[in-house]
C-alpha atoms as a PDB file:
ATOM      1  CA  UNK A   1       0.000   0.000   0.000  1.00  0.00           C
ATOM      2  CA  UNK A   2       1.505   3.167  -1.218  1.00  0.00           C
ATOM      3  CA  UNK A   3       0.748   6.222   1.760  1.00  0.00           C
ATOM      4  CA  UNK A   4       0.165   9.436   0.684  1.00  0.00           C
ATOM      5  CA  UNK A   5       2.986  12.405   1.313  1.00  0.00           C
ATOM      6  CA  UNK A   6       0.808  15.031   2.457  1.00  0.00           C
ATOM      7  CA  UNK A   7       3.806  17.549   2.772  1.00  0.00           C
ATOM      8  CA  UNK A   8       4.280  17.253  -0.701  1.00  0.00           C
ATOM      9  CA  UNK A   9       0.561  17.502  -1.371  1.00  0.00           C
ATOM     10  CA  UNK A  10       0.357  20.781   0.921  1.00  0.00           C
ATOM     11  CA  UNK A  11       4.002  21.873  -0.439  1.00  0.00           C
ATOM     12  CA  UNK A  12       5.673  22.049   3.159  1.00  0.00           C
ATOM     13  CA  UNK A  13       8.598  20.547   4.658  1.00  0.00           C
ATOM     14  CA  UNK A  14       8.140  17.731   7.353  1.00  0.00           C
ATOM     15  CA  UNK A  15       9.567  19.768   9.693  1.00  0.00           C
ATOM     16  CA  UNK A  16       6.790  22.759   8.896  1.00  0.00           C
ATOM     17  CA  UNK A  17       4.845  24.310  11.675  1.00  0.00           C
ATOM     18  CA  UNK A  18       1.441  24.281  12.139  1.00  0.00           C
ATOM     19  CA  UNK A  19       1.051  27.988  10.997  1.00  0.00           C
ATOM     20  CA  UNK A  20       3.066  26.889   7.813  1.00  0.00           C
ATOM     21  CA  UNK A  21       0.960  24.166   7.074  1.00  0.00           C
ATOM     22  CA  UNK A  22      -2.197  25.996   7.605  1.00  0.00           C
ATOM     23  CA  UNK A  23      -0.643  28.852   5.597  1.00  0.00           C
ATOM     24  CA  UNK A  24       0.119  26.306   2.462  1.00  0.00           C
ATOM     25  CA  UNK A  25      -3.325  24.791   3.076  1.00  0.00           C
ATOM     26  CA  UNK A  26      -5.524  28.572   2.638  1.00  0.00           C
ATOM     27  CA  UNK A  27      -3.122  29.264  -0.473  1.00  0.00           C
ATOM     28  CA  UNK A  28      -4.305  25.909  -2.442  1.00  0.00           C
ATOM     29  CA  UNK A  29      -7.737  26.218  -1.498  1.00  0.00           C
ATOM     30  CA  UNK A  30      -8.223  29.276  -2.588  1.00  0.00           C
ATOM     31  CA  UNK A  31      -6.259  28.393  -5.987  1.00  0.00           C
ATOM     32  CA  UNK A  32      -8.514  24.919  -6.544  1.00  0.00           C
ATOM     33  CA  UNK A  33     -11.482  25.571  -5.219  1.00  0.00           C
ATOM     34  CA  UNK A  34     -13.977  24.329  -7.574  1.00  0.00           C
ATOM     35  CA  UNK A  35     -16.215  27.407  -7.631  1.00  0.00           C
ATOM     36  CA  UNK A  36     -13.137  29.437  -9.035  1.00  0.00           C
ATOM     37  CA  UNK A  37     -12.783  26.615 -11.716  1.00  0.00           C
ATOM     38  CA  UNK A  38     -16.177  25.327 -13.255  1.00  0.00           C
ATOM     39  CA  UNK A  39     -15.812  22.241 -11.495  1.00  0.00           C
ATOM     40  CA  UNK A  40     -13.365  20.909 -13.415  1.00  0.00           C
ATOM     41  CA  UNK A  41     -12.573  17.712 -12.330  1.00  0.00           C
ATOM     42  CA  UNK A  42      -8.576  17.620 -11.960  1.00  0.00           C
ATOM     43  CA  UNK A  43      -8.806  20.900 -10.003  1.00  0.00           C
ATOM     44  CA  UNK A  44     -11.413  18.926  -7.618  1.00  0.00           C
ATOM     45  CA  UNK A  45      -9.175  15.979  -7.340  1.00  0.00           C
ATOM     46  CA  UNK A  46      -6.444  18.068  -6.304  1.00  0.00           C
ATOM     47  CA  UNK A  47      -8.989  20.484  -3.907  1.00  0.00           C
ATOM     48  CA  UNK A  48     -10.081  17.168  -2.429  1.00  0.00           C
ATOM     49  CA  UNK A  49      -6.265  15.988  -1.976  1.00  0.00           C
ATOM     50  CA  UNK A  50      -5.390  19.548  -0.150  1.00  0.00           C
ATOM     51  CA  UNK A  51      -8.141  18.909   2.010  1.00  0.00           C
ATOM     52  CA  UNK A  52      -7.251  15.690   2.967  1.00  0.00           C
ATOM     53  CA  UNK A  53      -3.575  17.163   3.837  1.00  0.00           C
ATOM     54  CA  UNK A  54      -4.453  19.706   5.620  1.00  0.00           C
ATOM     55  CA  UNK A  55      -7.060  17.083   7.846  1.00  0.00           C
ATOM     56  CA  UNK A  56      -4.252  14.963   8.690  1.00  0.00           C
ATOM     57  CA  UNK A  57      -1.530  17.488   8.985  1.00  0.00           C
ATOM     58  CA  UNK A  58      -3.432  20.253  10.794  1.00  0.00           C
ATOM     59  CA  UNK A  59      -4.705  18.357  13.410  1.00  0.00           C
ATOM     60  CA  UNK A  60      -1.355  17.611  15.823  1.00  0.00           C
ATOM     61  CA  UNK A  61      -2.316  14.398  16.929  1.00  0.00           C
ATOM     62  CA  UNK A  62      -3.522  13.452  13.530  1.00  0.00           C
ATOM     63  CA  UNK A  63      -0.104  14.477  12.163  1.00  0.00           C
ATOM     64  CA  UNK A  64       1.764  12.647  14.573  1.00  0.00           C
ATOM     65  CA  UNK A  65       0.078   9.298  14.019  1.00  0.00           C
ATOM     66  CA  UNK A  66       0.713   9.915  10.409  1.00  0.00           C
ATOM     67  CA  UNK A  67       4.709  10.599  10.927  1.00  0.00           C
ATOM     68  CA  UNK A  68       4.523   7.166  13.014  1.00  0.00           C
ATOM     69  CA  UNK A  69       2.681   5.800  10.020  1.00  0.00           C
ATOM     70  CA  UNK A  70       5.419   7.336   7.298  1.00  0.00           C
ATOM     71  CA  UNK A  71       8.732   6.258   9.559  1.00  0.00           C
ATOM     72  CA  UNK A  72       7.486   2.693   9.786  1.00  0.00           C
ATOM     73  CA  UNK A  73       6.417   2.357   5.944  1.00  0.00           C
ATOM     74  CA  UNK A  74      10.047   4.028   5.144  1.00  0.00           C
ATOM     75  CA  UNK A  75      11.669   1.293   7.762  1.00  0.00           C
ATOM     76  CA  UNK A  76       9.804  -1.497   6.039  1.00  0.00           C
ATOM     77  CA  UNK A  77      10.933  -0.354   2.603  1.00  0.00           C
ATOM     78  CA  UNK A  78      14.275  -0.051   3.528  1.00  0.00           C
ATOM     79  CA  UNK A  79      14.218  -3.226   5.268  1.00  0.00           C
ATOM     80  CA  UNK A  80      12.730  -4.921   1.931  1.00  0.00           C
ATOM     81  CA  UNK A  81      15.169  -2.876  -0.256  1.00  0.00           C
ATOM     82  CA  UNK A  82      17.996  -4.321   1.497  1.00  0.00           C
ATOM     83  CA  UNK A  83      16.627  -8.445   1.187  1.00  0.00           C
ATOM     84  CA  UNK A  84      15.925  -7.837  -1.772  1.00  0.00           C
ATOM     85  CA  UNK A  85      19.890  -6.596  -2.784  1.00  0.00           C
ATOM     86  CA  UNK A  86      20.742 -10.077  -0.473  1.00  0.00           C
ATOM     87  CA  UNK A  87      19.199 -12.084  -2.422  1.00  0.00           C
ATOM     88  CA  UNK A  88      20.038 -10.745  -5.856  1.00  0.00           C
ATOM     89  CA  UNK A  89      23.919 -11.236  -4.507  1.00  0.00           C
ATOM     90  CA  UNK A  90      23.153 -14.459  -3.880  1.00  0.00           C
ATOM     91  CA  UNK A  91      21.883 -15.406  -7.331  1.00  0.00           C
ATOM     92  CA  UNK A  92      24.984 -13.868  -8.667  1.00  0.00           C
ATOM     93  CA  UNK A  93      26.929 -16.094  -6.560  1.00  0.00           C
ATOM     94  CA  UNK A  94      25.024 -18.874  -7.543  1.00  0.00           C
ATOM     95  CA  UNK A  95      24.785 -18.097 -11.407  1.00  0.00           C
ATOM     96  CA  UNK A  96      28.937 -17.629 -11.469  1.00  0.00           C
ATOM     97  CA  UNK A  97      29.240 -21.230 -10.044  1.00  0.00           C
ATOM     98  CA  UNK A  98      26.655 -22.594 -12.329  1.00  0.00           C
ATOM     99  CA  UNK A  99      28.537 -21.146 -15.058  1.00  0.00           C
ATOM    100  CA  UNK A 100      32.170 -22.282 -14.091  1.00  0.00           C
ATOM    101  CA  UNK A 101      30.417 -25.590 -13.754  1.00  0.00           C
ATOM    102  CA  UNK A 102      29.105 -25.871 -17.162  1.00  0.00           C
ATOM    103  CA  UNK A 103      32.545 -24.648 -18.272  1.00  0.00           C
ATOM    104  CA  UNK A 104      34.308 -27.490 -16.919  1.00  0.00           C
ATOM    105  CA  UNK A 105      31.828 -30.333 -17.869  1.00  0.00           C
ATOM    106  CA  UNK A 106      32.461 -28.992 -21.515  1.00  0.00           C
ATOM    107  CA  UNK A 107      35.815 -29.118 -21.417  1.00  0.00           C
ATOM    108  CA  UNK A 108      35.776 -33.069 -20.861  1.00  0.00           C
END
């Protein structure tokens, strides 16, 4: 499950404060808010997005569940990242002795 980075959404840092955030947060709603826009539907996405930011991240105990949420899905991707470059050494390994193998049964 991909999680959403509502800093980038709102535009902020991580480290923001709250009167940065809420700053960022006024700024996009006023530019896509869908009565300035015909309801276009991109522009309502991306109103509905902002809004959804500014929930999480405006709210401080909101926004600290979410950083718990973020560090642990970073962790876990790092963790995976780093298996994952494991096992493809492994194969190499594996693949070089298959092939010195197959060189020496066709030499006899």
């Amino acid at each position: 499950m991909k999680l959403k980075d509502y800093y980038t959404i709102l535009g902020v840092e991580r480290t923001a404060s709250g009167a940065d955030i809420k700053k960022a947060y006024y700024s996009l709603v006023k530019k896509y808010h869908p009565d300035m826009h015909d309801n276009d539907p991109y522009l309502l996405d991306r109103f509905n997005e902002v809004n959804e930011a500014y929930k999480v991240l405006g709210n401080l105990d909101s926004r600290l569940d979410y950083a718990l949420q973020l560090y642990l899905h970073e962790e876990i991707r790092e963790e995976a990242l780093a298996k994952l470059n494991d096992m493809q050494k492994e194969m190499a390994k594996e693949l070089k002795k298959e092939m010195k193998s197959r060189k020496k049964n066709a030499k006899k």
